[in-house]
C-alpha atoms as a PDB file:
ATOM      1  CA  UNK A   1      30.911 -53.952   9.128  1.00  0.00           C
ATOM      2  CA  UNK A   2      34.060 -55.615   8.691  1.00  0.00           C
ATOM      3  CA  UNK A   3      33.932 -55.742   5.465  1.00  0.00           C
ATOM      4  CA  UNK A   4      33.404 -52.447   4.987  1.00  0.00           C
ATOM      5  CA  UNK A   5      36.076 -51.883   7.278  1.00  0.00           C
ATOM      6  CA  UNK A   6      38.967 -54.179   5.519  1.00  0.00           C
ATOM      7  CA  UNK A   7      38.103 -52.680   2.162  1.00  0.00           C
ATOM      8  CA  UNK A   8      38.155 -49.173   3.481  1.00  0.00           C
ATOM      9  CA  UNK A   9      41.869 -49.834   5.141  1.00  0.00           C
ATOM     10  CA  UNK A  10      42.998 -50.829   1.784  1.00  0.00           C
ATOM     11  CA  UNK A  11      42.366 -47.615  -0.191  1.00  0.00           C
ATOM     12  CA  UNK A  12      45.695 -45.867  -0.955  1.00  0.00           C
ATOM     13  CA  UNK A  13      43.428 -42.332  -1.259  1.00  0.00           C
ATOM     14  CA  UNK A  14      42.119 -42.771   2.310  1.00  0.00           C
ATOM     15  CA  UNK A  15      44.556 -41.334   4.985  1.00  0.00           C
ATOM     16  CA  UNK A  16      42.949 -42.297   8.715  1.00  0.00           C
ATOM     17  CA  UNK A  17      40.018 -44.395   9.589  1.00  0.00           C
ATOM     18  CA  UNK A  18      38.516 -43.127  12.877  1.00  0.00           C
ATOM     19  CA  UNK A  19      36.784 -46.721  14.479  1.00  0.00           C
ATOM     20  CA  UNK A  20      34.597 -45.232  17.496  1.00  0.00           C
ATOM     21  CA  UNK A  21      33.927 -48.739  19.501  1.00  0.00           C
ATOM     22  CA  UNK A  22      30.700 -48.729  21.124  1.00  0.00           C
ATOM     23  CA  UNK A  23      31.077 -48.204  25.107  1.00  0.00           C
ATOM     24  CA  UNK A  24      28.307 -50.561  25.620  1.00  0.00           C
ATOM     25  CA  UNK A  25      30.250 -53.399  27.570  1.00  0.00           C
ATOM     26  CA  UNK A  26      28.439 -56.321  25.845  1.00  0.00           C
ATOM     27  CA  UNK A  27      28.737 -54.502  22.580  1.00  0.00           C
ATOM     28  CA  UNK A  28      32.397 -54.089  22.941  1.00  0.00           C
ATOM     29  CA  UNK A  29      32.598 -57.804  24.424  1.00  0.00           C
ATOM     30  CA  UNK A  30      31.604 -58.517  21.103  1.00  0.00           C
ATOM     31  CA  UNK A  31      33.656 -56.559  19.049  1.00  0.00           C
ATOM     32  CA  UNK A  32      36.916 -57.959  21.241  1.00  0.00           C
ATOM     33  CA  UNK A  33      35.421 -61.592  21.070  1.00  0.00           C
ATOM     34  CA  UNK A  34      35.757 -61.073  16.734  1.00  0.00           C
ATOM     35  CA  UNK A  35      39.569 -59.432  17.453  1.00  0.00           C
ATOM     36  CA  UNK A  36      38.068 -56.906  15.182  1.00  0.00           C
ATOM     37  CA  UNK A  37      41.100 -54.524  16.445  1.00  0.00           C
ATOM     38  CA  UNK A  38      43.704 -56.852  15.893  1.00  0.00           C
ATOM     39  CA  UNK A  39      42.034 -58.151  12.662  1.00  0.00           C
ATOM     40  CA  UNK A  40      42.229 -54.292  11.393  1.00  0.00           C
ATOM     41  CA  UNK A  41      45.238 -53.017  12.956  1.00  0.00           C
ATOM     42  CA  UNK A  42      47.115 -50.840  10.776  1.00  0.00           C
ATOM     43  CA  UNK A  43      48.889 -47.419  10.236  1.00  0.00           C
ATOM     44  CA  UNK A  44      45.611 -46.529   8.849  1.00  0.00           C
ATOM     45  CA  UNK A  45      43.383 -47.129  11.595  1.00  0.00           C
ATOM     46  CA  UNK A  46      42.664 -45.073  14.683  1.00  0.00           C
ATOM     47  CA  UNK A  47      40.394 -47.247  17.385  1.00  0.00           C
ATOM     48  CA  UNK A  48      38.752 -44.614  19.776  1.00  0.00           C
ATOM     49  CA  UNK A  49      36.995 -46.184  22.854  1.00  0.00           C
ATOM     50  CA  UNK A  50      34.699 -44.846  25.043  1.00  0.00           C
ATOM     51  CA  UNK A  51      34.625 -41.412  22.863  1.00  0.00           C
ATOM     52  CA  UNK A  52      32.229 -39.123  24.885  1.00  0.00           C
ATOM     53  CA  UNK A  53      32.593 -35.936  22.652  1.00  0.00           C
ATOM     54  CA  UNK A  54      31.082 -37.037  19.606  1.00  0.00           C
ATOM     55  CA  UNK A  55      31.187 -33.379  17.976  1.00  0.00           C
ATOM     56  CA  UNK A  56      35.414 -33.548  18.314  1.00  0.00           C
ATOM     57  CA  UNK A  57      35.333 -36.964  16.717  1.00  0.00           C
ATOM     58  CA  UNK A  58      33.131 -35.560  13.836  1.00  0.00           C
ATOM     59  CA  UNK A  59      34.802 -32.044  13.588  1.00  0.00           C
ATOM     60  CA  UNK A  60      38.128 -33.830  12.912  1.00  0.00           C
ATOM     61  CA  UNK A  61      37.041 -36.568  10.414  1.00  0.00           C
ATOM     62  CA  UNK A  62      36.212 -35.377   6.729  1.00  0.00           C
ATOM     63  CA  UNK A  63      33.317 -37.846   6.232  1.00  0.00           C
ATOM     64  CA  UNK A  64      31.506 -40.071   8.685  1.00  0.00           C
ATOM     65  CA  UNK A  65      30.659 -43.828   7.851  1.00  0.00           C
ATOM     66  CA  UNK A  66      28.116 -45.324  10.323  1.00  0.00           C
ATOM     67  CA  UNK A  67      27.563 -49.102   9.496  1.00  0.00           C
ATOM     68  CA  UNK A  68      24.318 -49.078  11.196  1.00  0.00           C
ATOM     69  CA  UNK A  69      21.552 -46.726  12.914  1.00  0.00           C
ATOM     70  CA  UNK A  70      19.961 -49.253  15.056  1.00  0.00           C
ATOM     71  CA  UNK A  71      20.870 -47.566  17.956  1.00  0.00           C
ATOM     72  CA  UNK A  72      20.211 -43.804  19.378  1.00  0.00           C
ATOM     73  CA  UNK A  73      23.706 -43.521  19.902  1.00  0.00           C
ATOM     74  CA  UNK A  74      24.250 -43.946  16.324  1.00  0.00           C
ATOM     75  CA  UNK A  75      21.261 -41.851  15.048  1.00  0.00           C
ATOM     76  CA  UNK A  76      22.460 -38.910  17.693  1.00  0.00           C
ATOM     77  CA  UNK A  77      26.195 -39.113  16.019  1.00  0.00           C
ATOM     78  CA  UNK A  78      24.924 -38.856  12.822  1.00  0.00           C
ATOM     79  CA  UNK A  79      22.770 -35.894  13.058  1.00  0.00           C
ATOM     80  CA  UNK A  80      25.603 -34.400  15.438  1.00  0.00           C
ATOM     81  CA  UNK A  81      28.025 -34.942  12.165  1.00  0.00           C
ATOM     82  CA  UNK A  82      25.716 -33.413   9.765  1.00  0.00           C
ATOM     83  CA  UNK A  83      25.221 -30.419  12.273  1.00  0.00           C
ATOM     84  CA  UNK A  84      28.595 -29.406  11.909  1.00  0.00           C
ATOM     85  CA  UNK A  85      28.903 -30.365   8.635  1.00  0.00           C
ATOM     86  CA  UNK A  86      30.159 -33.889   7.404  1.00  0.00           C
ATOM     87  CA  UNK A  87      28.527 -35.349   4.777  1.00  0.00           C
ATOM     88  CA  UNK A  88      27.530 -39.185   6.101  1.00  0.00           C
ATOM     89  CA  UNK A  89      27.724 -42.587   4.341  1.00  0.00           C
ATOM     90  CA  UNK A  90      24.940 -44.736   6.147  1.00  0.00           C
ATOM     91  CA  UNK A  91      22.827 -47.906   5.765  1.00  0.00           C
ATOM     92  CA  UNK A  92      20.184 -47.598   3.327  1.00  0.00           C
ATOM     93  CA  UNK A  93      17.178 -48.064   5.686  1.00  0.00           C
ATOM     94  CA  UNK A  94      14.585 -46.291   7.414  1.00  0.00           C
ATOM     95  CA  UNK A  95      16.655 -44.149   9.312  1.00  0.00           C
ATOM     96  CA  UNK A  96      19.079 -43.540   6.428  1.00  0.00           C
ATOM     97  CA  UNK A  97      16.838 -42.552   3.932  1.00  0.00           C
ATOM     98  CA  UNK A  98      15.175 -39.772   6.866  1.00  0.00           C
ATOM     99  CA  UNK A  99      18.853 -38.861   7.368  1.00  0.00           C
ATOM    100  CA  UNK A 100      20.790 -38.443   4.132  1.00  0.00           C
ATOM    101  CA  UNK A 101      19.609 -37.715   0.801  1.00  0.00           C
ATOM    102  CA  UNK A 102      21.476 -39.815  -1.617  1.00  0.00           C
ATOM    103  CA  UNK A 103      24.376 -37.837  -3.510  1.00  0.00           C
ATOM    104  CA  UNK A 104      22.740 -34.912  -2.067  1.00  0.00           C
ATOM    105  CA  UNK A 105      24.226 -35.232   1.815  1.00  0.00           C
ATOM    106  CA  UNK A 106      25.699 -37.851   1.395  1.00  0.00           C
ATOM    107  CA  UNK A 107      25.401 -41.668   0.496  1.00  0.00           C
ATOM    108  CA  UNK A 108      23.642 -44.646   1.260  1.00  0.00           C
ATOM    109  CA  UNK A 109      24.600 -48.081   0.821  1.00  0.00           C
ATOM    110  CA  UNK A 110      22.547 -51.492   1.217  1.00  0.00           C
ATOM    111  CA  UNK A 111      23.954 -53.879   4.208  1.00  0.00           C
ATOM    112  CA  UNK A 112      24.801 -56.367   2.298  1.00  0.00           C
ATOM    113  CA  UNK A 113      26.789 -54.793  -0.875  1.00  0.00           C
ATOM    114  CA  UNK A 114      29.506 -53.244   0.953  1.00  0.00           C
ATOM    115  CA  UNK A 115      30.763 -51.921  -2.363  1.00  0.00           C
ATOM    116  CA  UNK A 116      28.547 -49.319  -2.520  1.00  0.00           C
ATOM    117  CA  UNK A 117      29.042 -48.049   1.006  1.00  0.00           C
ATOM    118  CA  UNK A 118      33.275 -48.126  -0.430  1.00  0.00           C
ATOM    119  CA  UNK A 119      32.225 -46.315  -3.416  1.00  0.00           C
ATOM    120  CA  UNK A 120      30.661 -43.134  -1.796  1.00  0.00           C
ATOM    121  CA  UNK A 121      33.537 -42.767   0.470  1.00  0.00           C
ATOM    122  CA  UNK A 122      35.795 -43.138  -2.406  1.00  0.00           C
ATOM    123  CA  UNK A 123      33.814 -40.925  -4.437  1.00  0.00           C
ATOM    124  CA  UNK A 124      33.859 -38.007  -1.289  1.00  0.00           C
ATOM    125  CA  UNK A 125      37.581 -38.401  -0.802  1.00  0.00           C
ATOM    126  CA  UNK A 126      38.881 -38.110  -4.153  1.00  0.00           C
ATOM    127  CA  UNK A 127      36.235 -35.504  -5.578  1.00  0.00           C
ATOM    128  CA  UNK A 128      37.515 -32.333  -4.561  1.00  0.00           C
ATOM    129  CA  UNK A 129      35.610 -29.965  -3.035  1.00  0.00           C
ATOM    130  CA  UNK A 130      32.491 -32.724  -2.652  1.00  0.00           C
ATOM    131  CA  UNK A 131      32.730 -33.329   1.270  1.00  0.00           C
ATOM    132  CA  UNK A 132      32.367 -29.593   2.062  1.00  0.00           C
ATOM    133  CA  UNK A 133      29.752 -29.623  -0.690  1.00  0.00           C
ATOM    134  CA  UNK A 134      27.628 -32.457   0.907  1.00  0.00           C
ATOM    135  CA  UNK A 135      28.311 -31.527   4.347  1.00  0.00           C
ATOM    136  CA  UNK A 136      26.945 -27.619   3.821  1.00  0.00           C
ATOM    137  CA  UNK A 137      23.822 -29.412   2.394  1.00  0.00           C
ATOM    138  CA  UNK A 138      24.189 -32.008   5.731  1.00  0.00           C
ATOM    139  CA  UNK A 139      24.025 -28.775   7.893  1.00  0.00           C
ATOM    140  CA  UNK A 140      20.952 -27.282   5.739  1.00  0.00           C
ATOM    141  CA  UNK A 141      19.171 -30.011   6.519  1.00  0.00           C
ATOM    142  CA  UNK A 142      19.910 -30.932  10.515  1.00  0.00           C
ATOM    143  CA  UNK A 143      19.021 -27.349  10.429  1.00  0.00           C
ATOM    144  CA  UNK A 144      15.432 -27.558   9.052  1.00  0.00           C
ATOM    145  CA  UNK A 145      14.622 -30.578  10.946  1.00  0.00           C
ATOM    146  CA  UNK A 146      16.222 -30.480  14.103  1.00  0.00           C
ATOM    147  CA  UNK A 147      15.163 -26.918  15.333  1.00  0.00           C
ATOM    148  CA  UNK A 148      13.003 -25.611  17.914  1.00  0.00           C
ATOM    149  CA  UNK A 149      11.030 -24.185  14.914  1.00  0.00           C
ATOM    150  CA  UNK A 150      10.773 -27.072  13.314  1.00  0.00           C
ATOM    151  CA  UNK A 151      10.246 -29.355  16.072  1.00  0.00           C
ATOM    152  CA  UNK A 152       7.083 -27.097  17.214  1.00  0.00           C
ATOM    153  CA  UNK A 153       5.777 -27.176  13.639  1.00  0.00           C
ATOM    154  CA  UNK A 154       5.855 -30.907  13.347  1.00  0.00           C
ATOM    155  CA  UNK A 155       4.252 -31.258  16.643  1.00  0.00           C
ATOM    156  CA  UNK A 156       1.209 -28.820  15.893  1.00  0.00           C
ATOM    157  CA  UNK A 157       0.653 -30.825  12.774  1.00  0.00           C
ATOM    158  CA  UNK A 158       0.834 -34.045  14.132  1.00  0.00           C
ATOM    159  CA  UNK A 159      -1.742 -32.881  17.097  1.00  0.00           C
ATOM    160  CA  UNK A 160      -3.649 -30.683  14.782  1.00  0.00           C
ATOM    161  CA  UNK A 161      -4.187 -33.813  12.557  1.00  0.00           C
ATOM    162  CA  UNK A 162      -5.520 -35.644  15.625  1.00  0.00           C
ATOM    163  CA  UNK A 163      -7.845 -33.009  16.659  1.00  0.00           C
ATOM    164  CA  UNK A 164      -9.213 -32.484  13.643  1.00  0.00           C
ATOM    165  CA  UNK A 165      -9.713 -36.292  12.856  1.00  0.00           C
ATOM    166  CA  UNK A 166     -12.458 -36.301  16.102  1.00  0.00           C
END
């Protein structure tokens, strides 16, 4: 994550990073243990603690990076960013993969090769026209999957299947 971070900072094409800390008080013991702030303290960098509005956060950020979706509070952020549309850049994992189509809505990257997590926000910051792009297709897709509709649908199925398999 730091990594990421540090190599993000020093991109002359990125403006602002937005770092949400976590409000989980051993979480953010953590983070102030590592001096992560100080360690990353720039013009650059905007730390936001404690952020309870994570639909502001998104709305005023052109893409969202989320180093990892271990947590619901991460997952929830994420599909609240690709509801109003920001393309993401996420961890190439489980939940990534069922989040983000890659160069479709955005881009994954493995954990440990933080250049590919740089390269996708390089490549939707310089690319004109790509984050609204990736983020319509973001929105597409929270919309399909994260409706009423949808949710019902997926829930006959799954009991249907269960039925059926007696």
């Amino acid at each position: 994550f730091l990594n990421l971070v540090e190599r993000l900072q020093h991109n002359g094409s990125l403006k602002c990073i937005k770092l949400m800390m976590p409000s989980d008080l051993d979480v953010e013991h953590a983070f102030l243990q590592v001096d992560v702030i100080q360690a990353l303290e720039s013009n650059k960098i905007e730390a936001v603690r404690g952020c309870l509005d994570p639909h502001t956060l998104a709305i005023t950020s052109q893409v969202v990076v989320i180093p990892s979706l271990a947590s619901n509070t991460a997952r929830f952020f994420a599909v609240c960013a690709m509801h109003i549309g920001r393309p993401l850049v996420v961890p190439d994992d489980d939940w990534g993969r069922y989040l983000v189509k890659q160069g479709s809505s955005g881009y994954l990257f493995c954990e440990d090769c933080v250049d590919e997590g740089v390269q996708g926000v390089e490549k939707l910051i310089t690319t004109n026209g790509l984050p609204e792009k990736m983020g319509f297709k973001a929105r597409l897709a929270t919309e399909i999957r994260f409706t009423h509709a949808a949710a019902t649908e997926t829930a006959y199925i799954h009991f249907s299947t269960l039925l059926s398999s007696d």
